[in-house]
N, C-alpha and C. Protein backbone atom coordinates (compact mmCIF):
# COMPACT_ATOMS: atom_id res chain seq x y z
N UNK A 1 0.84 -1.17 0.00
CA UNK A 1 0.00 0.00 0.00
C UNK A 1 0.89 1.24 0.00
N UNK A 2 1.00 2.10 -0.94
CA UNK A 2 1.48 3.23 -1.08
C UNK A 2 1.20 4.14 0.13
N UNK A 3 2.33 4.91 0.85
CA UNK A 3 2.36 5.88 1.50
C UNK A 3 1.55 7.10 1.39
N UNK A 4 1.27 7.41 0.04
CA UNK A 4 0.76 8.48 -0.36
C UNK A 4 -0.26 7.83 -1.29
N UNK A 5 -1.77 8.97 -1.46
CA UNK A 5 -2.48 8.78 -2.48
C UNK A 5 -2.26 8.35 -4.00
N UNK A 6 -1.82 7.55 -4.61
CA UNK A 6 -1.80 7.98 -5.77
C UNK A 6 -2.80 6.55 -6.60
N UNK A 7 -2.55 7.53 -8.29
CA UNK A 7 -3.43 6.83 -9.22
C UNK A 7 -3.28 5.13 -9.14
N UNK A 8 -4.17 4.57 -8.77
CA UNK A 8 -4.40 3.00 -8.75
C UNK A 8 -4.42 2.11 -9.71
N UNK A 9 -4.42 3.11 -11.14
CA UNK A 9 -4.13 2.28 -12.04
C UNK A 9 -2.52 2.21 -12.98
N UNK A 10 -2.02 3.29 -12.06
CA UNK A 10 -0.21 3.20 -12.49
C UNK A 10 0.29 2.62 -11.09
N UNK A 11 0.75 1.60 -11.33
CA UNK A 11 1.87 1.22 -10.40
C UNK A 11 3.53 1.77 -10.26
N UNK A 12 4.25 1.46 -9.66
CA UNK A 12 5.40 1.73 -9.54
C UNK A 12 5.86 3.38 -9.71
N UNK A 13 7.02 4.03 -10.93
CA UNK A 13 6.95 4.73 -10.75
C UNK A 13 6.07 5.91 -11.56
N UNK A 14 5.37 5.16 -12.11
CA UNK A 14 4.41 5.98 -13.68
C UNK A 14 3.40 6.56 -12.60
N UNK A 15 3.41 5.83 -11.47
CA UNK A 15 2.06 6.62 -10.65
C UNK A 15 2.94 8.13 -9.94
N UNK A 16 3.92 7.93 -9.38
CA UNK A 16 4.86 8.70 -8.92
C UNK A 16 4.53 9.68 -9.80
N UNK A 17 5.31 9.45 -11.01
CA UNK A 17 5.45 10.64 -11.86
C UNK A 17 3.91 11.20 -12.48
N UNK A 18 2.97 10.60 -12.49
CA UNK A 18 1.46 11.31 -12.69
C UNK A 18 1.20 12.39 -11.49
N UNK A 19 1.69 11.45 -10.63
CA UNK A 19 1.41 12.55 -8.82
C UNK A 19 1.53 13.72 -9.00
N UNK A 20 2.80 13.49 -9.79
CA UNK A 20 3.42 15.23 -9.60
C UNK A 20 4.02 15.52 -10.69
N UNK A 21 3.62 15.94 -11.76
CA UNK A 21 4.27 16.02 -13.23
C UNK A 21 4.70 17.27 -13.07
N UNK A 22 4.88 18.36 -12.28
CA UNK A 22 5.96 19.53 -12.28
C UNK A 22 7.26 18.80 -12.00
N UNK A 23 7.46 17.84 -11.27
CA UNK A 23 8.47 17.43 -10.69
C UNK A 23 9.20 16.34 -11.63
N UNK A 24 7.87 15.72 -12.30
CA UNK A 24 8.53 14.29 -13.33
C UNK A 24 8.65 15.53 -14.46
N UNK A 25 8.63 16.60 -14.97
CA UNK A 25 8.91 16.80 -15.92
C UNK A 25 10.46 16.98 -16.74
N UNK A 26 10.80 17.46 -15.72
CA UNK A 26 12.60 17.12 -15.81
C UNK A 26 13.21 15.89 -15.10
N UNK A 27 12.52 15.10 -14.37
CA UNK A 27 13.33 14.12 -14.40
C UNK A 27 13.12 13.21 -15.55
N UNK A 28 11.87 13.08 -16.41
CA UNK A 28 11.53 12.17 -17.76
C UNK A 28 12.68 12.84 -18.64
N UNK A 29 12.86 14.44 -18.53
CA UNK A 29 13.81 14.77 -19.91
C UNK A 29 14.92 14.13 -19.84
N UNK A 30 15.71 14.57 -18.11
CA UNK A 30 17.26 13.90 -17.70
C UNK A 30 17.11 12.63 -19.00
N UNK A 31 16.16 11.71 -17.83
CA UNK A 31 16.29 9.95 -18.13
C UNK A 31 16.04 9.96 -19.73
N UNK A 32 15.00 10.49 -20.39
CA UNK A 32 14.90 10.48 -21.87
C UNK A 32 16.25 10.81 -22.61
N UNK A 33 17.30 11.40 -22.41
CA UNK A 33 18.76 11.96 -23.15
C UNK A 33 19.58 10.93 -22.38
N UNK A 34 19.22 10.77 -21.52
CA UNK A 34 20.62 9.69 -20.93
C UNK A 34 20.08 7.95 -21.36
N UNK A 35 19.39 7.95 -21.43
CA UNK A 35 19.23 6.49 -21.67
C UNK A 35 18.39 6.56 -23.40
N UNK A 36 18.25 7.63 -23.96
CA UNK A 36 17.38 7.19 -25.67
C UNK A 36 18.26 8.07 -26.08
N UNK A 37 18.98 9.20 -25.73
CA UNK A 37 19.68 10.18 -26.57
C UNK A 37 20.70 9.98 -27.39
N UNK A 38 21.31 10.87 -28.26
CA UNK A 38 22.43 10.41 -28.50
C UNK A 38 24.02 9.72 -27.83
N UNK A 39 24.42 8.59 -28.01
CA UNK A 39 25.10 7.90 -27.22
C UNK A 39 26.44 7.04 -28.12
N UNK A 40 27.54 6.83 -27.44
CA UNK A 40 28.06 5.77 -27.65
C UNK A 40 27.80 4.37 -27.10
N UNK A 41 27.38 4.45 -26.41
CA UNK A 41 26.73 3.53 -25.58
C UNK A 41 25.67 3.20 -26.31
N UNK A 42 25.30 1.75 -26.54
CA UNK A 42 23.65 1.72 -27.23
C UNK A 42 22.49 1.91 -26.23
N UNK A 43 21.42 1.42 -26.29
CA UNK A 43 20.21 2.00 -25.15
C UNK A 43 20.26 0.72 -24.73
N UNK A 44 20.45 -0.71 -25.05
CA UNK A 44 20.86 -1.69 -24.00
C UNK A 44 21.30 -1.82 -23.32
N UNK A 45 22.45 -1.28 -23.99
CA UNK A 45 24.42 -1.33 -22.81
C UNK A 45 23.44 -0.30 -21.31
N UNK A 46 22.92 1.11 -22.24
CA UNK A 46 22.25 1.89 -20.91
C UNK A 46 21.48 1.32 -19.75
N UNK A 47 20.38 0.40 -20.20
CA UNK A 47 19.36 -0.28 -19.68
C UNK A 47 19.92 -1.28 -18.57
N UNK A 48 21.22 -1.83 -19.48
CA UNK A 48 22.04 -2.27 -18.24
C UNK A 48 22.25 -1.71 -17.03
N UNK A 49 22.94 -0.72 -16.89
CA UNK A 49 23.20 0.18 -16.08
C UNK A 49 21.99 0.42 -15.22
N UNK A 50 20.85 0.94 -15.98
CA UNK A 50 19.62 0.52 -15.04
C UNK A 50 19.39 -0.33 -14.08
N UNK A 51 19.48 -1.41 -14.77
CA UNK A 51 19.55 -2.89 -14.38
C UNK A 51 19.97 -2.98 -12.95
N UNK A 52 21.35 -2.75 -13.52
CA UNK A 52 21.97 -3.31 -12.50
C UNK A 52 22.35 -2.48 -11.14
N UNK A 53 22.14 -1.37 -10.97
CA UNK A 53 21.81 -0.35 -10.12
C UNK A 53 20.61 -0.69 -9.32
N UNK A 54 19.22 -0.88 -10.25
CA UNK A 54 18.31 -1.14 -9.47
C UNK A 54 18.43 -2.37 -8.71
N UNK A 55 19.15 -3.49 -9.37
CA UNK A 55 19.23 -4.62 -8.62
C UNK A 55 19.73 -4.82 -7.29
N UNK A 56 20.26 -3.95 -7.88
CA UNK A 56 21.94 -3.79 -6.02
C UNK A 56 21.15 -2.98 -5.22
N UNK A 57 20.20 -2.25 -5.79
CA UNK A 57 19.48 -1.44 -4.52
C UNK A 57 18.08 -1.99 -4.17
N UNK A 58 18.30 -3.36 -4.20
CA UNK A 58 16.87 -3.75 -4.05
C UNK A 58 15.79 -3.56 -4.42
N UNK A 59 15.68 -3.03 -5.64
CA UNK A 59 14.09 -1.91 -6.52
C UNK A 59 13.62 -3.11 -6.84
N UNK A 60 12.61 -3.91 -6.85
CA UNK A 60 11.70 -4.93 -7.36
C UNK A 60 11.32 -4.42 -8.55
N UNK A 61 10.48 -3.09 -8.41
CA UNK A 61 9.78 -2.68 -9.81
C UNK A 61 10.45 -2.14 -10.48
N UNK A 62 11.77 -1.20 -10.51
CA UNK A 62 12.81 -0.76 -11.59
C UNK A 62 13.77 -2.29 -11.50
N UNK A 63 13.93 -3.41 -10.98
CA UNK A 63 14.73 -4.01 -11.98
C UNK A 63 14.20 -4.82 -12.75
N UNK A 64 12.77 -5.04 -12.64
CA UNK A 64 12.13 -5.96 -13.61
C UNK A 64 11.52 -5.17 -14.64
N UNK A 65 11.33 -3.88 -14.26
CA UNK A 65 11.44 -3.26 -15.69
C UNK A 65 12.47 -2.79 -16.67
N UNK A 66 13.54 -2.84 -16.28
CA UNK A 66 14.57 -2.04 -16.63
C UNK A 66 15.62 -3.70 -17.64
N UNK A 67 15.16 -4.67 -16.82
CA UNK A 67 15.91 -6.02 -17.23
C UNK A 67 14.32 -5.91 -18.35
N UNK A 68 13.21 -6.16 -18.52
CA UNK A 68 12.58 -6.06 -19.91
C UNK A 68 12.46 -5.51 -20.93
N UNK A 69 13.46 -4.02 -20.31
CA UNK A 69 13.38 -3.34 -21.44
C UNK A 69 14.91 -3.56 -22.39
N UNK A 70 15.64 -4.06 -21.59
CA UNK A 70 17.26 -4.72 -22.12
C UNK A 70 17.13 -5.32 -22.44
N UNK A 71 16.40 -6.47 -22.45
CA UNK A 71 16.05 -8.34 -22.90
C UNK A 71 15.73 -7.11 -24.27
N UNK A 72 14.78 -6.79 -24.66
CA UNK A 72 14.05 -6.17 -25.52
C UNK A 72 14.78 -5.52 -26.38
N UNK A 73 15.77 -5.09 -25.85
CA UNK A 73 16.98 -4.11 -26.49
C UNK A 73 18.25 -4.65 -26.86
N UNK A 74 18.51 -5.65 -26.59
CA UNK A 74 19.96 -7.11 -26.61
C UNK A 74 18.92 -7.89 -27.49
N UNK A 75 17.59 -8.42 -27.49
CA UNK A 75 17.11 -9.22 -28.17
C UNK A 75 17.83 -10.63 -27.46
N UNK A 76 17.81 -10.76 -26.10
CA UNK A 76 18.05 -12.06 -25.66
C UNK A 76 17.89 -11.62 -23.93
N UNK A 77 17.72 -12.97 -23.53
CA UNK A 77 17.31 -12.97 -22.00
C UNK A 77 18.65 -12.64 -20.68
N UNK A 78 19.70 -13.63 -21.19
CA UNK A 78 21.11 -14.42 -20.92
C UNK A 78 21.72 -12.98 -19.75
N UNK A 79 21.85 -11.98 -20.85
CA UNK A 79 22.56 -10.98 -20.65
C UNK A 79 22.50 -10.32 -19.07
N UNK A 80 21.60 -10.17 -19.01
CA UNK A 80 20.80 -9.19 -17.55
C UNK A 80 21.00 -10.38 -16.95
N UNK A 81 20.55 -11.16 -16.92
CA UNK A 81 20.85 -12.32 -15.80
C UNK A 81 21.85 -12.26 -15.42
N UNK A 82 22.98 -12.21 -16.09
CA UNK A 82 23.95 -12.49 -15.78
C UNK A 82 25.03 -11.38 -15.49
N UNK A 83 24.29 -10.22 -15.82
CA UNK A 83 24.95 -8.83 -15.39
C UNK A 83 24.72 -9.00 -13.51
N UNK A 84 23.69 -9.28 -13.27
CA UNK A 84 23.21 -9.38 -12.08
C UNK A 84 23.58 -10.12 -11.14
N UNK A 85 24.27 -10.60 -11.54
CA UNK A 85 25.07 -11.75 -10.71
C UNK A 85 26.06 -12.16 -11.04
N UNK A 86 27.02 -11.92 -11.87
CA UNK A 86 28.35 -11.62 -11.88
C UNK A 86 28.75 -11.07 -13.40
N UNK A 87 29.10 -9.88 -13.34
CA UNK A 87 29.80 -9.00 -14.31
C UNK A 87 30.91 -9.54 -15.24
N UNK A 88 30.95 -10.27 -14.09
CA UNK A 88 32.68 -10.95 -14.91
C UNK A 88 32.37 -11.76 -15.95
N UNK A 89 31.41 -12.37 -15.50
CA UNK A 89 31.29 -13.56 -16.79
C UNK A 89 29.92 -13.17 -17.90
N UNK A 90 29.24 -12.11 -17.88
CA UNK A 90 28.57 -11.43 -18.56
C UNK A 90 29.12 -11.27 -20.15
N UNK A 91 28.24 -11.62 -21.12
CA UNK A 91 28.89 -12.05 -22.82
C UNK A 91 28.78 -10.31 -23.20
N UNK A 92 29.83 -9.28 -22.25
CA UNK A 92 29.82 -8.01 -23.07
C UNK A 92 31.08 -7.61 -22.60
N UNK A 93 31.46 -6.51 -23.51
CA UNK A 93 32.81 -6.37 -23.24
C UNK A 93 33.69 -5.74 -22.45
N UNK A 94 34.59 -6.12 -22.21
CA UNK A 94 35.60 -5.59 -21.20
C UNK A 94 35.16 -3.76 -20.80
N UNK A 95 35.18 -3.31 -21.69
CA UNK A 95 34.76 -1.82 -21.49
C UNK A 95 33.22 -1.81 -20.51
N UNK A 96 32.43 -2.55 -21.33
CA UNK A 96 31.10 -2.43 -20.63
C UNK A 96 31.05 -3.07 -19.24
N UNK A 97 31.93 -4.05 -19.23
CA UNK A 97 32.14 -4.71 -17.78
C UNK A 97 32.67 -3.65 -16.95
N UNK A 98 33.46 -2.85 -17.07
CA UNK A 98 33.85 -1.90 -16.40
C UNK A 98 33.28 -0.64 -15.99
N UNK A 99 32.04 -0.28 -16.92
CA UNK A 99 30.96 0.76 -17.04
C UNK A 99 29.92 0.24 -15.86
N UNK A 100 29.67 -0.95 -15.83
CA UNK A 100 28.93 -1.45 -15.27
C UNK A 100 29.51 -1.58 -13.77
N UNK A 101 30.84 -2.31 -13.56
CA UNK A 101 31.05 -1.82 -12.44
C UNK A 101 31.53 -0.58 -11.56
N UNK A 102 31.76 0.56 -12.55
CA UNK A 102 31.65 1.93 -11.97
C UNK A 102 30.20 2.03 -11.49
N UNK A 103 28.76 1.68 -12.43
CA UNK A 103 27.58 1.85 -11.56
C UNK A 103 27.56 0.78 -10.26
N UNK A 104 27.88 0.19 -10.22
CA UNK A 104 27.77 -0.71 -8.79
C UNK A 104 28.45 0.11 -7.75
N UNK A 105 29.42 0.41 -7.93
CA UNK A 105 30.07 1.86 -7.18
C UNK A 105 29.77 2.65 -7.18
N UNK A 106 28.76 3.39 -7.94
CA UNK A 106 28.59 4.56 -7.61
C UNK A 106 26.81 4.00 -6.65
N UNK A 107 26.14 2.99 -7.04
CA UNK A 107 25.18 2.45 -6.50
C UNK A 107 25.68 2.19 -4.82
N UNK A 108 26.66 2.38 -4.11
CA UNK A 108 27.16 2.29 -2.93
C UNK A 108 27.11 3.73 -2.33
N UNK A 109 28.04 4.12 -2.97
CA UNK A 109 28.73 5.81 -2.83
C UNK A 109 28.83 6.41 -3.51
N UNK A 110 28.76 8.10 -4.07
CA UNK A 110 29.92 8.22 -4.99
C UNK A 110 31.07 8.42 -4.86
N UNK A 111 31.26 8.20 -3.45
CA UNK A 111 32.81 8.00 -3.08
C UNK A 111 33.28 7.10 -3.47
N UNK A 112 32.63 5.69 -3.77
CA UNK A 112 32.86 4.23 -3.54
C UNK A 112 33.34 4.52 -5.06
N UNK A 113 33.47 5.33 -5.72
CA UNK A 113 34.07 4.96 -6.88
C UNK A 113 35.42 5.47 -6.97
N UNK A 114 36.42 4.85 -7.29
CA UNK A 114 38.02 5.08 -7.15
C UNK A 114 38.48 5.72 -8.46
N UNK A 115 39.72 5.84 -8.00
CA UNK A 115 40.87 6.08 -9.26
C UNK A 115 40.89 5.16 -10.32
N UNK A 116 40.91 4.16 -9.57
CA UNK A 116 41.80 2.46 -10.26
C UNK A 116 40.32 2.22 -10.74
N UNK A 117 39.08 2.09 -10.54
CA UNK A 117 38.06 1.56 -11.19
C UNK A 117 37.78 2.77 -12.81
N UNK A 118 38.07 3.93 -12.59
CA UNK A 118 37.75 4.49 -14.15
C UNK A 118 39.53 4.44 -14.96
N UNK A 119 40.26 4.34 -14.00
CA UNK A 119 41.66 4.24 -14.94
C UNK A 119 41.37 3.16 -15.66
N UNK A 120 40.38 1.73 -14.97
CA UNK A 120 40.32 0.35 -15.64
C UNK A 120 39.23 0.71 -17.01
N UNK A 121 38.25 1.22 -16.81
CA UNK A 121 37.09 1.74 -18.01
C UNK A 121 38.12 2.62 -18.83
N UNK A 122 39.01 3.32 -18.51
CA UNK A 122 39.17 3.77 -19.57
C UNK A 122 40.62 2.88 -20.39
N UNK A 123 41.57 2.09 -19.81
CA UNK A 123 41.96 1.36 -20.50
C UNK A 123 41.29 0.44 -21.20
N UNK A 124 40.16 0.01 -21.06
CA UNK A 124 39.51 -0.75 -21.64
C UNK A 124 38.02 -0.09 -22.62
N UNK A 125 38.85 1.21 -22.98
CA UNK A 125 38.28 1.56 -24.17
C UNK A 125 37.18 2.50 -23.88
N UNK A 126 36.90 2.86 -22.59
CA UNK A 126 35.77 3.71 -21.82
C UNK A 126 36.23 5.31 -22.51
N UNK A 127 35.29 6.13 -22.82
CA UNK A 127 35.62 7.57 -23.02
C UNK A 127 35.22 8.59 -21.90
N UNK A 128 35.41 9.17 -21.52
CA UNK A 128 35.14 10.64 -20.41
C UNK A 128 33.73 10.71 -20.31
N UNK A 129 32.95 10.62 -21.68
CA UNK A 129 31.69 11.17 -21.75
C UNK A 129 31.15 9.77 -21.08
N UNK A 130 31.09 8.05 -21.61
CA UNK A 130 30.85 7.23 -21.72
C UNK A 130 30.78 6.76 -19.91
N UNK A 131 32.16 7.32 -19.53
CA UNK A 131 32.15 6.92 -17.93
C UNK A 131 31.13 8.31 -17.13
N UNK A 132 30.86 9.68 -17.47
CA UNK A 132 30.01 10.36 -17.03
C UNK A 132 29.04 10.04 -17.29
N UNK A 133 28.21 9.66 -18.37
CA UNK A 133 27.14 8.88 -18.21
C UNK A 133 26.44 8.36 -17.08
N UNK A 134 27.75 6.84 -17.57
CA UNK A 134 27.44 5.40 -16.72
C UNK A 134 26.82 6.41 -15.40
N UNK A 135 28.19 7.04 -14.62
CA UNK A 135 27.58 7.79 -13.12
C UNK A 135 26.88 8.49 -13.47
N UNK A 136 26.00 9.10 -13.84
CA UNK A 136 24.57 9.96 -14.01
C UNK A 136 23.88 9.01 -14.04
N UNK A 137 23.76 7.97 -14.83
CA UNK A 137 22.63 7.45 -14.88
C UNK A 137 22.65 6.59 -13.65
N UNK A 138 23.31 5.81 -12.98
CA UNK A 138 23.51 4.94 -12.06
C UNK A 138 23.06 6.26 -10.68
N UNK A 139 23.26 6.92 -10.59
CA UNK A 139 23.13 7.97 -9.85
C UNK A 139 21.09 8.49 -10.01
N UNK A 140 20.80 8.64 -11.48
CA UNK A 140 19.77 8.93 -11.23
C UNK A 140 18.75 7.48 -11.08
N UNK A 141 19.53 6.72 -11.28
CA UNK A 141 18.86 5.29 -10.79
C UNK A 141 18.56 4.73 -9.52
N UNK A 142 19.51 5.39 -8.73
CA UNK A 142 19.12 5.33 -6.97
C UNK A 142 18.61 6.36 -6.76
N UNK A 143 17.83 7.82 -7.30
CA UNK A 143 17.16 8.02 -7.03
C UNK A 143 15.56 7.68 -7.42
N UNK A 144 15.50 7.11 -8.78
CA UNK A 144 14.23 6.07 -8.91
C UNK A 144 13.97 5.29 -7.88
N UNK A 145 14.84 4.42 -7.96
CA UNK A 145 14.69 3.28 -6.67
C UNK A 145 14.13 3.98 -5.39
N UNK A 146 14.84 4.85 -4.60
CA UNK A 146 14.59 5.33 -3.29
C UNK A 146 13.02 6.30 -3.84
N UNK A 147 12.62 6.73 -4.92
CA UNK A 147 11.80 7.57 -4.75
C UNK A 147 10.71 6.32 -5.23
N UNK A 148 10.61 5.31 -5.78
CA UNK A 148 9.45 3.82 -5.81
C UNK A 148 9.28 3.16 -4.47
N UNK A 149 10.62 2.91 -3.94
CA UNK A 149 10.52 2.24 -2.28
C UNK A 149 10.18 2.63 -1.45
N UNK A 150 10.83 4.00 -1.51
CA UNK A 150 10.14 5.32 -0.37
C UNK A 150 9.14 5.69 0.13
N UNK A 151 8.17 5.53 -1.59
CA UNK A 151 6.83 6.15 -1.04
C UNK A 151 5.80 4.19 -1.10
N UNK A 152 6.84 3.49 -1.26
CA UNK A 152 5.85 2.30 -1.05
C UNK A 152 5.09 2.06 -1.97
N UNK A 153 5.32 2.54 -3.07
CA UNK A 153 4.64 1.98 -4.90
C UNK A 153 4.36 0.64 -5.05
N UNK A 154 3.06 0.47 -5.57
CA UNK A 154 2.80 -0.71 -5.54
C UNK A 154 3.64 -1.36 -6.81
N UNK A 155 4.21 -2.66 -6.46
CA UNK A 155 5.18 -3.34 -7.73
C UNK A 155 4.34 -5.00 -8.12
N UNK A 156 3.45 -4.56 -8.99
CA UNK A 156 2.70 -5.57 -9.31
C UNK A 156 3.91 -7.06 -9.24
N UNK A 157 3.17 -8.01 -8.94
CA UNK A 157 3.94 -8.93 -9.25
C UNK A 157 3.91 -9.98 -10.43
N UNK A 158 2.62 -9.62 -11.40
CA UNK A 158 2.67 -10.40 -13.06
C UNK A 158 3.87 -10.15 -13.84
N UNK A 159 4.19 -11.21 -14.52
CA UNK A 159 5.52 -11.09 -15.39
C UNK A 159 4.98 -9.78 -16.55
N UNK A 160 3.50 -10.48 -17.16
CA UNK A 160 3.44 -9.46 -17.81
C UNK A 160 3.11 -7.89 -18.10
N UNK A 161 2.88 -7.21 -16.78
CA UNK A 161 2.65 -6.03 -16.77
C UNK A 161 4.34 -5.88 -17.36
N UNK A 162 5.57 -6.47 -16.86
CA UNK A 162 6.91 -5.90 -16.95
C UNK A 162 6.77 -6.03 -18.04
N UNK A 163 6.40 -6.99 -18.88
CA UNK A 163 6.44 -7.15 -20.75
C UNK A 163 5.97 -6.35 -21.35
N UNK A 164 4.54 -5.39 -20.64
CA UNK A 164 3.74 -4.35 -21.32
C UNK A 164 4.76 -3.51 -20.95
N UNK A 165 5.49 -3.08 -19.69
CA UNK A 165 6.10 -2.02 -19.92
C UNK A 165 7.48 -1.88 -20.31
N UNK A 166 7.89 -3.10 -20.38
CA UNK A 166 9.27 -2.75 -21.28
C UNK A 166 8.82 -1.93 -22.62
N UNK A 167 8.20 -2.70 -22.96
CA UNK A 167 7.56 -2.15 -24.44
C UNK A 167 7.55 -1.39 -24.69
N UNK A 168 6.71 -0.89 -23.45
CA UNK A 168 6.44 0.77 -23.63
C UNK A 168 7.78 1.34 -23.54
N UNK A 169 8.55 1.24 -22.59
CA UNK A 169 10.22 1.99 -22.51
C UNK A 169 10.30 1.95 -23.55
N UNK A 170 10.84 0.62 -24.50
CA UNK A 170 11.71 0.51 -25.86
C UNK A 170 10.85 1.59 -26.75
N UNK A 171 9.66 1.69 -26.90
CA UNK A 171 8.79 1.93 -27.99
C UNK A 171 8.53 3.68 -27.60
N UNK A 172 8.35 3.88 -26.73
CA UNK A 172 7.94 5.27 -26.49
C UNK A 172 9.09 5.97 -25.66
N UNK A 173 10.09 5.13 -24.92
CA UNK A 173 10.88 6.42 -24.06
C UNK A 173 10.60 6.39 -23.01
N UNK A 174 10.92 7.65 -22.27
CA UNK A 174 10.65 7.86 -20.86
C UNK A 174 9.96 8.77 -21.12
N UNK A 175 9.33 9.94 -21.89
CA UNK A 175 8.40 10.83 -22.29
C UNK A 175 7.18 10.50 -21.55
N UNK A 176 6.11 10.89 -21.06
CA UNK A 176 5.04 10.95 -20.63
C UNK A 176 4.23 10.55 -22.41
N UNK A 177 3.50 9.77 -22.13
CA UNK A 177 2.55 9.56 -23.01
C UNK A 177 1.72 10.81 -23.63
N UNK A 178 1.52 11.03 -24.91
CA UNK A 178 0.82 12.11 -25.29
C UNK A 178 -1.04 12.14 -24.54
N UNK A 179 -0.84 10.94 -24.87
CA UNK A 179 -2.53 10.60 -24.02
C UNK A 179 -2.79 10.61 -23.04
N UNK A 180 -1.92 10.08 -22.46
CA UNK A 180 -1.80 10.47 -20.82
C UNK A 180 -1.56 8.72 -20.50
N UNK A 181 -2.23 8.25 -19.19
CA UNK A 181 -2.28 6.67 -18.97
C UNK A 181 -3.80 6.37 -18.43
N UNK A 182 -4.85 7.38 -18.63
CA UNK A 182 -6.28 7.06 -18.42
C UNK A 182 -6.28 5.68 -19.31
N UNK A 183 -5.78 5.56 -20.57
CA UNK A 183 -6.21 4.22 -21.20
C UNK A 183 -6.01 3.15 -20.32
N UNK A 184 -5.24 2.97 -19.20
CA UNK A 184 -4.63 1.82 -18.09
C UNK A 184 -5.63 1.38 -17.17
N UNK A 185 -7.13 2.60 -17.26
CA UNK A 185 -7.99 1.84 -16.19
C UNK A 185 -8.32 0.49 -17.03
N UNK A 186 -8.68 -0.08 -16.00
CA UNK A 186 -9.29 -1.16 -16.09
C UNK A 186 -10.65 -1.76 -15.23
């Protein structure tokens, strides 16, 4: 049961951000340029980062959405699984292994992130912009998490609401729907 009033037919954080759309309006733009914008990074490799941030911070409803919208975006299951439970042996590359574990560090602290962990991203092919990213987004990813857990969002537990909303991520973004999400009663 949510802490606060909100719409009963958005769960997680789509209800959040209906609550208060002065407030989701710049955080949808942030997340819309950092995870769909222009990138070296593809919007998988990003989604990762999602991923795996939300995972380490315990988010139920950002990591099962965030792992559907990567399955969706890799076009395979394997990947996120296995980001999630060990990096090391994850089928991506040395660079991205290292992107990924700067967000696990910065998912601690942003102290928790060292010298020796971006000297390693960037020998392994990481760029300035590519490692600022990773920490922005891993950064605005614990604040998703803490602002879904916080207020006690309900995190459906059907596989397929996460399948409807990966979808929606891959297909529409983080943009607020032009229609709004009245179509969601049920």
């Amino acid at each position: 049961m949510p802490y606060i009033d909100l719409p009963a037919h958005l769960p997680g954080i789509t209800g959040l951000l209906e609550y208060s759309q002065h407030t989701a309006g710049p955080i949808r733009e942030l997340t819309q340029i950092l995870l769909r914008g222009d990138s070296t990074l593809t919007q998988g490799e990003r989604e990762l980062i999602a991923t795996v941030v939300s995972y380490n911070n315990e988010c139920v409803f950002c990591t099962t959405a965030h792992t559907a919208a990567a399955d969706l975006l890799l076009g395979e299951t394997e990947t996120c699984e296995m980001v999630k439970n060990d990096i090391d042996s994850a089928p991506v590359s040395d660079k991205m292994k290292s992107l990924l574990k700067i967000a696990k560090l910065v998912q601690i602290s942003g102290k928790a992130v060292t010298p020796e962990a971006i000297a390693t991203a960037k020998e392994n092919g990481a760029s300035d912009e590519e490692i600022h990213d990773t920490v922005l987004i891993a950064g605005l990813f614990c604040l998703y998490n803490r602002y879904v857990d916080g207020l006690a969002s309900v995190t459906p537990a059907n596989p397929e609401f996460y399948q409807y909303l990966g979808e929606r991520i891959v297909n529409h973004g983080y943009n607020r729907l032009p229609q709004g999400y009245d179509h969601l009663k049920k």
